[in-house]
Protein backbone atom coordinates (compact mmCIF):
# COMPACT_ATOMS: atom_id res chain seq x y z
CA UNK A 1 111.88 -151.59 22.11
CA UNK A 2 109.39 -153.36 19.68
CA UNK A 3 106.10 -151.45 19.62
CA UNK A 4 102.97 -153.80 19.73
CA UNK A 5 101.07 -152.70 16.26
CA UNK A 6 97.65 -152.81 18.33
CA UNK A 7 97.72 -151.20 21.04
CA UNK A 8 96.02 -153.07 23.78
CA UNK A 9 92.32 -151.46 25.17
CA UNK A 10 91.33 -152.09 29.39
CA UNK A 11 88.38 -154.56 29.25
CA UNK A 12 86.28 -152.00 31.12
CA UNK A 13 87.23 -148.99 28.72
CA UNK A 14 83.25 -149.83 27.22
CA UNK A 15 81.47 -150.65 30.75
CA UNK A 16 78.11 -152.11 28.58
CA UNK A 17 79.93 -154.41 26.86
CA UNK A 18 81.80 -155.19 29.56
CA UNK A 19 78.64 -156.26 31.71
CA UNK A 20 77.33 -158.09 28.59
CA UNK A 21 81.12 -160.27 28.44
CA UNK A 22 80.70 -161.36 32.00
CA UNK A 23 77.29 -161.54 32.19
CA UNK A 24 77.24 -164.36 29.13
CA UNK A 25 80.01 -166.07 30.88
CA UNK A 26 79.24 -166.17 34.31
CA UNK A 27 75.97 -167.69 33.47
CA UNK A 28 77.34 -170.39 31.20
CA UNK A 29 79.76 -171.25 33.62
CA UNK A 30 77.08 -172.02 36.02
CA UNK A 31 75.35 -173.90 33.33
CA UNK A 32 78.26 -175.64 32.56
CA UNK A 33 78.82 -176.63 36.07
CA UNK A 34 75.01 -177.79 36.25
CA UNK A 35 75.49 -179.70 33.51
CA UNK A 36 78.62 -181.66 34.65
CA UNK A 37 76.61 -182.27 37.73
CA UNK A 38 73.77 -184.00 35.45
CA UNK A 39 76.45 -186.09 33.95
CA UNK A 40 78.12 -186.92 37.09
CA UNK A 41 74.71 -188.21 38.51
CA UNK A 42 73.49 -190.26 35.36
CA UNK A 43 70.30 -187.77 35.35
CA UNK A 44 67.74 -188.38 32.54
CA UNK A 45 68.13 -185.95 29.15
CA UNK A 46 65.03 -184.11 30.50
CA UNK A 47 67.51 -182.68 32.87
CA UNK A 48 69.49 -180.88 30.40
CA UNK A 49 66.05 -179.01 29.67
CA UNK A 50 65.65 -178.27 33.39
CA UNK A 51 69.40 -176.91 33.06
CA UNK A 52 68.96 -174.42 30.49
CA UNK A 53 65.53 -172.73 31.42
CA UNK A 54 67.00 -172.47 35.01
CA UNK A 55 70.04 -170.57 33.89
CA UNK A 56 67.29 -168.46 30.99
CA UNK A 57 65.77 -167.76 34.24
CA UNK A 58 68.47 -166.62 37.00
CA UNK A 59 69.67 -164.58 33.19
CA UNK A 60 67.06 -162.71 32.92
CA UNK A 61 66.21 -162.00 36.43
CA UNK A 62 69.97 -160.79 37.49
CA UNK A 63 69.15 -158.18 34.31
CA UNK A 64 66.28 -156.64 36.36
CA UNK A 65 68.99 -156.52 39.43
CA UNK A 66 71.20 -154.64 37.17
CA UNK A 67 68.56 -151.99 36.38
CA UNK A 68 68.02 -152.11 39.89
CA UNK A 69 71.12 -152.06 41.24
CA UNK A 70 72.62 -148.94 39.09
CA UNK A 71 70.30 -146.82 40.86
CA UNK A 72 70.64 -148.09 44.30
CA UNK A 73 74.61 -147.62 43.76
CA UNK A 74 74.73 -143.88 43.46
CA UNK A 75 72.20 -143.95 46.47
CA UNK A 76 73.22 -143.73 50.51
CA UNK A 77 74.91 -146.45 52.05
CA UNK A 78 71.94 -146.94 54.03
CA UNK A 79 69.69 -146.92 51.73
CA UNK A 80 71.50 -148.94 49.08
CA UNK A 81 71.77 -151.80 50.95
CA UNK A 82 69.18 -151.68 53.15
CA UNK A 83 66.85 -152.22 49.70
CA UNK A 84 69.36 -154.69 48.56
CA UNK A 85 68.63 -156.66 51.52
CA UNK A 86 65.07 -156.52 50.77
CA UNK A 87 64.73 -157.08 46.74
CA UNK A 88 67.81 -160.21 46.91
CA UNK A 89 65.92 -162.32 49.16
CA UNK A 90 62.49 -161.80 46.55
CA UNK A 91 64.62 -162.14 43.54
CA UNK A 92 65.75 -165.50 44.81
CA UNK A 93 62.56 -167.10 45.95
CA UNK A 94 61.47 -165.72 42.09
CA UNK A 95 63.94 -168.15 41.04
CA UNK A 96 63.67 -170.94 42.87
CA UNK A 97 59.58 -170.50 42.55
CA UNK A 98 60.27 -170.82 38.83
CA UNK A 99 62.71 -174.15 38.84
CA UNK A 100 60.65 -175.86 41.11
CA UNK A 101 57.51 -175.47 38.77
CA UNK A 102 59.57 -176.20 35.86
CA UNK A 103 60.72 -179.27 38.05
CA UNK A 104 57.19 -180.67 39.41
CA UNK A 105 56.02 -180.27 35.39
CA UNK A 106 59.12 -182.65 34.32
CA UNK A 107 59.04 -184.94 36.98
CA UNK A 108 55.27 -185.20 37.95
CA UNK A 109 55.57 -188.30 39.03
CA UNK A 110 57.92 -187.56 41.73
CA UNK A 111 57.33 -187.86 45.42
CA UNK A 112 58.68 -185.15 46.43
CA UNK A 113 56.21 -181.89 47.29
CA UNK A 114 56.39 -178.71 45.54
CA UNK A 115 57.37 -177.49 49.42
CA UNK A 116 60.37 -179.69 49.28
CA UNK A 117 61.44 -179.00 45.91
CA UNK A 118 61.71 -174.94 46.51
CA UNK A 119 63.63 -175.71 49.72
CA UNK A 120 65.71 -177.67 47.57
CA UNK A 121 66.56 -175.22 45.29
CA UNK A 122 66.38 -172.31 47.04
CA UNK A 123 69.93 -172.97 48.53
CA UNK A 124 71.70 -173.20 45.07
CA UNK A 125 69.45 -169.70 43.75
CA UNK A 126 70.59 -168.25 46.51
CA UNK A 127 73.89 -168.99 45.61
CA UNK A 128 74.09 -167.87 42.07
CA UNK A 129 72.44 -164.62 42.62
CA UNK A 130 73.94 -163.41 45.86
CA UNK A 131 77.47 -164.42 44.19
CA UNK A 132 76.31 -162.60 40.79
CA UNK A 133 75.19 -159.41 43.41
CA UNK A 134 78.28 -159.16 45.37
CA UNK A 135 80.25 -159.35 41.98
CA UNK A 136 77.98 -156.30 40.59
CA UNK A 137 78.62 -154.48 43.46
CA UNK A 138 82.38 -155.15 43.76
CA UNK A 139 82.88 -154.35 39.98
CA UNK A 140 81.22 -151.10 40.26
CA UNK A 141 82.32 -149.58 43.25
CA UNK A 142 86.29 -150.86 42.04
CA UNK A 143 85.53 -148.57 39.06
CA UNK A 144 83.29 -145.82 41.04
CA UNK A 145 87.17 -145.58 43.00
CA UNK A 146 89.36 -145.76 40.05
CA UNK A 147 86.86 -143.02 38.56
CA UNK A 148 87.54 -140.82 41.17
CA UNK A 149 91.15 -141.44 41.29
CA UNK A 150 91.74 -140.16 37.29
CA UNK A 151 89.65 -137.51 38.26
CA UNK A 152 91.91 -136.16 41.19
CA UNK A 153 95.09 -137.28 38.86
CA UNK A 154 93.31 -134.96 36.39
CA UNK A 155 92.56 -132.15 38.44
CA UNK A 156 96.07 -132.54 40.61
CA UNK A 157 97.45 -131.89 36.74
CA UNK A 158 95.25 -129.31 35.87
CA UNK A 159 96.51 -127.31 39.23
CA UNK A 160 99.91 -127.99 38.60
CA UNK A 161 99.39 -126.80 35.24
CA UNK A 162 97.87 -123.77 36.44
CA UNK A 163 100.72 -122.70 38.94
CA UNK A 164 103.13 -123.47 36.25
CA UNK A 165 100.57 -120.96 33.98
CA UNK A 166 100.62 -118.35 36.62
CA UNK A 167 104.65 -119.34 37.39
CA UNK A 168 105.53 -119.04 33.42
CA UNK A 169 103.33 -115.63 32.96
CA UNK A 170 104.79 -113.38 35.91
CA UNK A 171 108.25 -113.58 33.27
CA UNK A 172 107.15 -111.18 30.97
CA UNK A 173 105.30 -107.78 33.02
CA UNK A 174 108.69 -106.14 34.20
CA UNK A 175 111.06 -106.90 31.27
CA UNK A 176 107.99 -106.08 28.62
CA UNK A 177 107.32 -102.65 31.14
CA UNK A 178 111.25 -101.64 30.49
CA UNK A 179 111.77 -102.46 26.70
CA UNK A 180 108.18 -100.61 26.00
CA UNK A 181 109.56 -97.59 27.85
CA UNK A 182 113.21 -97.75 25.69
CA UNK A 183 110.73 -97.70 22.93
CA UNK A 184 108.94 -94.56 23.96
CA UNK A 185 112.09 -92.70 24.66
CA UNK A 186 113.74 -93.94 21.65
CA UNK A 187 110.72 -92.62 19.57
CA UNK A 188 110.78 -89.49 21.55
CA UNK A 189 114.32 -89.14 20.60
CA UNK A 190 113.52 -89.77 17.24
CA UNK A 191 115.48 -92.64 16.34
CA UNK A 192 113.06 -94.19 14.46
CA UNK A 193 115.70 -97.37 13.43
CA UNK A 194 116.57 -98.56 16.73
CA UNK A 195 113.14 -98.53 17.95
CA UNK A 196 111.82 -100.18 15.08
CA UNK A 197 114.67 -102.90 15.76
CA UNK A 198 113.59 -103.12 19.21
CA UNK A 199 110.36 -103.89 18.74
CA UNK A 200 110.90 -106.10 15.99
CA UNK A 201 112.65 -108.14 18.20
CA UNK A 202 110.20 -107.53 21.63
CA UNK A 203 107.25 -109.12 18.73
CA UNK A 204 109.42 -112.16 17.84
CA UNK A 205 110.01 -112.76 21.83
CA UNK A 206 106.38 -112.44 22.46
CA UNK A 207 105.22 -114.73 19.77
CA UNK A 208 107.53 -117.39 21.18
CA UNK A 209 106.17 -117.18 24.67
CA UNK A 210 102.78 -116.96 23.35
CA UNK A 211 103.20 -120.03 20.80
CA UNK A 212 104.78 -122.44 23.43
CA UNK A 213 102.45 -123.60 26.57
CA UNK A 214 103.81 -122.38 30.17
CA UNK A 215 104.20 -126.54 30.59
CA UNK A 216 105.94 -126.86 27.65
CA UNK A 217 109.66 -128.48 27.37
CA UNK A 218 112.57 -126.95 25.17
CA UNK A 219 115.81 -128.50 24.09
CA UNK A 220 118.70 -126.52 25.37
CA UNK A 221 119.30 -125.12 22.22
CA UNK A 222 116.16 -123.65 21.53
CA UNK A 223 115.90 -121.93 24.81
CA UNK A 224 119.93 -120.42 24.63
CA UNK A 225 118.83 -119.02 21.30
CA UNK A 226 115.38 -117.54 22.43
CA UNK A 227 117.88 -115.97 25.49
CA UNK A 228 119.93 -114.72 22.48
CA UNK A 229 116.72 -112.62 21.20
CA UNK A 230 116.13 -111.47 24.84
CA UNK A 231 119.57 -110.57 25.29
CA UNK A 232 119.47 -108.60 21.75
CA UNK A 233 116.36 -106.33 23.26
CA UNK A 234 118.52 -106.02 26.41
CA UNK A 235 121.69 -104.82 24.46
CA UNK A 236 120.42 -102.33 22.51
CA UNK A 237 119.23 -100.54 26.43
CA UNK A 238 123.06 -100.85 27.63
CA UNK A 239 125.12 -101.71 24.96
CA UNK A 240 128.79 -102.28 26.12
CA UNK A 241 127.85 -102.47 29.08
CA UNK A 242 126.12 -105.89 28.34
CA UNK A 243 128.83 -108.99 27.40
CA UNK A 244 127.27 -112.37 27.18
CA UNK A 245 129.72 -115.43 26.79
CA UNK A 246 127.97 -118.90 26.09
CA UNK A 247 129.59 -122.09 26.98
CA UNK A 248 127.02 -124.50 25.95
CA UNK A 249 128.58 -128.48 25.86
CA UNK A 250 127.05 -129.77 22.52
CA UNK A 251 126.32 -133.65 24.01
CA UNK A 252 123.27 -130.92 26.43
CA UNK A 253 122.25 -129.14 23.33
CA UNK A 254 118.89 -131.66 22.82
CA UNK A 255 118.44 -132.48 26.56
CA UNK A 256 114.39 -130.37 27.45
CA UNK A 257 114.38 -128.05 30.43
CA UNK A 258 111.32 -125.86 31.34
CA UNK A 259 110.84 -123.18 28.77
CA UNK A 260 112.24 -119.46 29.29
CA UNK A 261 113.41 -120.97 32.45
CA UNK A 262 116.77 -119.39 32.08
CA UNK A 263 115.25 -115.76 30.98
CA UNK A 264 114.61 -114.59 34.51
CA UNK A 265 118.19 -115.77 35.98
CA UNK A 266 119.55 -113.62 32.70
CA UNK A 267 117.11 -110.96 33.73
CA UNK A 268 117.77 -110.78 37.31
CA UNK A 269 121.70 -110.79 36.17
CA UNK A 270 121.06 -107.48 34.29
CA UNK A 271 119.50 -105.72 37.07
CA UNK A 272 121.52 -106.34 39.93
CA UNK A 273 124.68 -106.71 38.07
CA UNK A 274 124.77 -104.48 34.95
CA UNK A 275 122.83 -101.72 35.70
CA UNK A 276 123.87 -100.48 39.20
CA UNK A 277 127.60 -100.64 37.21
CA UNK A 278 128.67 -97.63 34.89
CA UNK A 279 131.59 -100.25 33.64
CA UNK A 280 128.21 -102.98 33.01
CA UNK A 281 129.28 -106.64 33.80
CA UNK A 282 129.93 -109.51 31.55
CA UNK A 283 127.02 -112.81 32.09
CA UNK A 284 128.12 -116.42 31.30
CA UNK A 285 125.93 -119.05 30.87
CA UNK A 286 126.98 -122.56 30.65
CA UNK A 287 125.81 -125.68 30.29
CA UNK A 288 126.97 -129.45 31.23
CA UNK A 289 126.41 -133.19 31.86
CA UNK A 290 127.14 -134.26 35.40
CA UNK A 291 126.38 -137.88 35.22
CA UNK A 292 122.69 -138.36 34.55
CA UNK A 293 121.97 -134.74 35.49
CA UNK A 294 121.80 -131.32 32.97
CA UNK A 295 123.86 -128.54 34.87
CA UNK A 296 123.20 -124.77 33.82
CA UNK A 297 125.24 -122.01 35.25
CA UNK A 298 124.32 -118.32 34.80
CA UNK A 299 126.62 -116.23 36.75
CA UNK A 300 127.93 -112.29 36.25
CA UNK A 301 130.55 -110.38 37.45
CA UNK A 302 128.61 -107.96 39.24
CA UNK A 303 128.86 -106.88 42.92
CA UNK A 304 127.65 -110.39 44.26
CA UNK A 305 125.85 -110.53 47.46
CA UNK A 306 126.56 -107.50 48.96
CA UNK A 307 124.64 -106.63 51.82
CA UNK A 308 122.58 -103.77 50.80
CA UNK A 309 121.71 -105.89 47.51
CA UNK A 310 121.39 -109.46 48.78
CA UNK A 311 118.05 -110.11 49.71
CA UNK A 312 116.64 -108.07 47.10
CA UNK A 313 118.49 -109.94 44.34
CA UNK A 314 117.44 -113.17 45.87
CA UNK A 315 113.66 -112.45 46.70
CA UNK A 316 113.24 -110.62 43.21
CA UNK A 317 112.43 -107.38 45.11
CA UNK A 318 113.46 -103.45 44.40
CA UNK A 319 113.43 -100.41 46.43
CA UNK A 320 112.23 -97.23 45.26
CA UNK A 321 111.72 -94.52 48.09
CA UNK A 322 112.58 -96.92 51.05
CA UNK A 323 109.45 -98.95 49.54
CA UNK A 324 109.45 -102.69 48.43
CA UNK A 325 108.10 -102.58 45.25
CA UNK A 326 108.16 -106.30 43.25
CA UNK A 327 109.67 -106.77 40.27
CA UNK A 328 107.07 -109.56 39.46
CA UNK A 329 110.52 -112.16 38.52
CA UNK A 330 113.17 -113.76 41.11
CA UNK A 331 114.94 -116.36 41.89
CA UNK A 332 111.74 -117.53 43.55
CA UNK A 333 109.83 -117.97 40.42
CA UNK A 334 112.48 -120.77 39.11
CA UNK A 335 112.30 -122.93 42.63
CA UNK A 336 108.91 -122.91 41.68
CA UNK A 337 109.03 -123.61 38.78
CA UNK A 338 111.59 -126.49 39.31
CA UNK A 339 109.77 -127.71 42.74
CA UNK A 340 106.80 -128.38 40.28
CA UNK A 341 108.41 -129.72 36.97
CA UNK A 342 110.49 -131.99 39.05
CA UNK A 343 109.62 -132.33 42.52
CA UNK A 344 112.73 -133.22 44.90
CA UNK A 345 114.81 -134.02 41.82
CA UNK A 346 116.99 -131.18 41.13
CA UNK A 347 119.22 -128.79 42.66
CA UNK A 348 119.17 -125.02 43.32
CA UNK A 349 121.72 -122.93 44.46
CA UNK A 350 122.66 -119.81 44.64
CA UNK A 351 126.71 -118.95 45.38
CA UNK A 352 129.40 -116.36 45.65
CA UNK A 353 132.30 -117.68 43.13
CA UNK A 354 135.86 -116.22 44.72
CA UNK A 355 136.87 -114.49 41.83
CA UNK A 356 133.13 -112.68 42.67
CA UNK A 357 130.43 -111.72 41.12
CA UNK A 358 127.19 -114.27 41.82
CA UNK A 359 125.89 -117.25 40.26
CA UNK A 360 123.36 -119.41 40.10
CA UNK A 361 123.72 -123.28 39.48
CA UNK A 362 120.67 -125.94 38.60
CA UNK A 363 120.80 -129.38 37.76
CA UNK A 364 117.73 -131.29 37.00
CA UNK A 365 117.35 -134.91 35.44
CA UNK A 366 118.65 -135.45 31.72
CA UNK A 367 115.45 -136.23 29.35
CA UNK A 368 115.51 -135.88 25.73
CA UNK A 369 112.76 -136.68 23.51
CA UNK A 370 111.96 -139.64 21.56
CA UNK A 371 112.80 -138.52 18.22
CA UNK A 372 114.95 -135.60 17.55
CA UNK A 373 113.45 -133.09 16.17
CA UNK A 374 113.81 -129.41 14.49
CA UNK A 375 112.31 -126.06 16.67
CA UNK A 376 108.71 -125.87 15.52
CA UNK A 377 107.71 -123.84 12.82
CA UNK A 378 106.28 -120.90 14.91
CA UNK A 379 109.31 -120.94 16.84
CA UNK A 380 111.23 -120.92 13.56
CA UNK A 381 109.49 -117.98 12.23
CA UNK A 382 109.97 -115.63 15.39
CA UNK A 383 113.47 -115.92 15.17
CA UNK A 384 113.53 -115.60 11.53
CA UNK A 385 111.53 -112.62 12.00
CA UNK A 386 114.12 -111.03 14.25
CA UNK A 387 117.00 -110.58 11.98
C-alpha cells in the first residue's frame, strides 16, 4: 500500500491556530453573506463601509469572549453559564450599539430613530455572536472529551503495561534462586569450569531479559533460541536427565509472540516432570500454523496430572513441609500474560496426551512485522557471549 509522503496533521493538533483559521473564516463568511445581501437589495456603496466595520466590530468583540470564555470553561457548570448568560446579552447590545452609530453617521438623513435602528440590528448581532458562542463552546468541550479520552487510552496502556511489567518480572526469582545455588555448590565443589560456564550463560540470559521490554514482541526464532540458552543453564543441573527435541515449522519462525513467554511452560516442565524422575523426561516443543493462528506445544513425558501433582503443576505452587510455598511462575502467569496481549483471541489449554506425560497447547493470532528483520544487536551479543 502506497504511503502518502506527508503525512497528514488533525486541524486541531495546534488549538491557536486553529481558533485563528475559523475565527478569519467564520467572520468573512458573515461578511460575505452581508455583502450579497447589499447586492441583492441595490444598497448604496456606503453600505459596503457599513459591512466591513460591522464585521471589524463583532471580530474584535468575539476575541474578548474568547478570553472570557477560556476561563469560564474550566469553571462549574453553574457558574459557567450562568456568567455566560449575563456577559452574551452585553456583548451583543455592544454590537449592535456600535452599528447603529456607525449607521445614523452614514445615513443621517434617515427617518428612522437611533431606537429603531438598534432594534433593528440587534436581532442579526444576536445572531452572529450567540452562533459564534455556541460554536466556542461546542469546539472546546468536543476536545475537553477527546482530551480525556487519550488520557484514559494512555493510562488504560500504561496499566496494562504495568501488569505485563509485573507479569514478565515474576519469570526470573525462582529459576535465577536455583542456577545461583548450582553455582555455589559447584564452587564449593571446586569445579571452577562448569560454574564459570554456568554463569556465563545465567549473564547472557539476564542481559536478554533486561535489554528487551516486558511488552516487547519476539519472532519465534529468537525466543526458541533464548529457550536454548535457558535450557543450556538447566542441563548442566541434570544433564541426561534433560532431552529437549524442537519441532519448529520454518513458515512460524518470523511470526512475534510475547517474549520469554515459552520459558516458564519449559520451566514448569523441568520441575514437575524431570526432577521428581531419577530416569529425567524428554520436553518437546513445537511450533505450527493452524490457519491464521501460531500454535506452540510444550509437552514432557513426565508423570502428567497425577493427583498428588496436579494442582500444584497447574497453579505454579510447591510443597515443602505440608506448606504451600510459591514458586513465583505457573501456568497462571502465561493466561495472564495472553488474557492481556490478546484479550479473548487465543487459546489455552492444558491436556493429558494418551501416550502421557502433559502438555500445554496455545494458539494466538499470526502477526509478523513489517519488515523482516535480524535479532537486535544486544540480543545478538548475549548469545554470542554464551558460547
Amino acid at each position: 500500500m502506497a504511503v502518502l509522503p506527508i503525512q497528514p496533521i488533525p486541524f486541531f493538533a495546534n488549538k491557536n491556530q486553529a481558533f485563528w483559521r475559523l475565527q478569519f473564516a467564520g467572520w468573512a463568511g458573515a461578511m460575505l453573506l452581508r455583502t450579497m445581501s447589499v447586492i441583492a437589495n441595490d444598497q448604496p456603496l456606503a453600505s459596503f463601509v457599513l459591512v466591513l466595520i460591522a464585521t471589524i466590530t463583532g471580530f474584535s468583540i468575539s476575541l474578548v469572549l474568547a478570553v472570557i470564555y477560556r476561563l469560564l470553561i474550566t469553571q462549574r457548570p453553574l457558574v459557567t453559564w450562568g456568567v455566560t448568560a449575563l456577559i452574551l446579552p452585553f456583548a451583543v447590545g455592544l454590537h449592535a450599539f456600535i452599528d447603529a452609530w456607525v449607521i445614523s453617521l452614514y445615513r443621517s438623513d434617515s427617518d428612522s430613530s437611533f431606537a429603531q435602528l438598534l432594534i433593528g440590528v440587534f436581532y442579526l448581532d444576536a445572531t452572529l455572536l450567540g452562533a459564534w458562542s455556541a460554536l466556542y463552546y461546542a469546539i472546546n468541550f468536543f476536545l475537553q472529551v477527546e482530551e480525556q479520552n487519550d488520557q484514559l487510552i494512555r493510562l488504560e496502556n500504561q496499566a496494562t503495561q504495568a501488569q505485563l511489567a509485573m507479569l514478565r518480572y515474576q519469570l526470573n526469582p525462582h529459576f535465577l534462586f536455583n542456577t545461583l545455588n548450582s553455582i555455589s555448590t559447584l564452587v564449593l565443589l571446586k569445579q571452577t569450569e562448569p560454574a564459570n560456564a554456568m554463569l556465563s550463560r545465567l549473564s547472557s540470559f539476564l542481559r536478554y531479559t533486561l535489554v528487551n521490554k516486558p511488552a516487547a514482541r519476539v519472532t519465534v526464532a529468537q525466543e526458541v533460541e533464548t529457550l536454548k540458552l535457558y535450557l543450556d543453564i538447566e542441563r548442566m543441573r541434570f544433564e541426561e536427565r534433560l532431552r529437549t527435541r524442537f519441532t519448529i515449522d520454518p513458515a512460524t519462525e518470523a511470526a512475534l509472540l510475547p517474549s520469554l513467554l515459552l520459558q516458564p511452560l519449559v520451566e514448569n516442565a523441568i520441575k514437575y516432570a524431570v526432577s521428581p524422575q531419577e530416569s529425567g523426561a524428554e520436553i518437546t516443543i513445537s511450533t505450527q500454523l493452524i490457519g491464521q493462528m501460531l500454535r506452540i506445544t510444550v509437552s514432557d513425558t513426565g508423570p502428567g496430572l497425577q493427583s498428588d501433582v496436579t494442582d500444584n503443576r497447574l497453579s505454579g505452587m510447591s510443597y515443602d513441609g505440608g506448606e504451600p510455598v510459591s514458586t513465583g511462575v505457573g501456568l497462571s502467569n502465561i493466561r495472564d500474560r495472553l488474557s492481556q496481549a490478546y484479550g479473548e483471541k487465543h487459546r489455552f489449554e492444558t491436556i493429558e496426551p494418551p501416550e502421557g506425560g502433559f502438555a500445554v497447547v496455545i494458539e494466538i493470532p499470526v502477526e509478523r512485522r513489517e519488515a523482516p528483520e535480524d535479532a537486535p544487536e544486544p540480543f545478538r551479543l548475549a548469545l554470542a557471549s554464551s558460547h
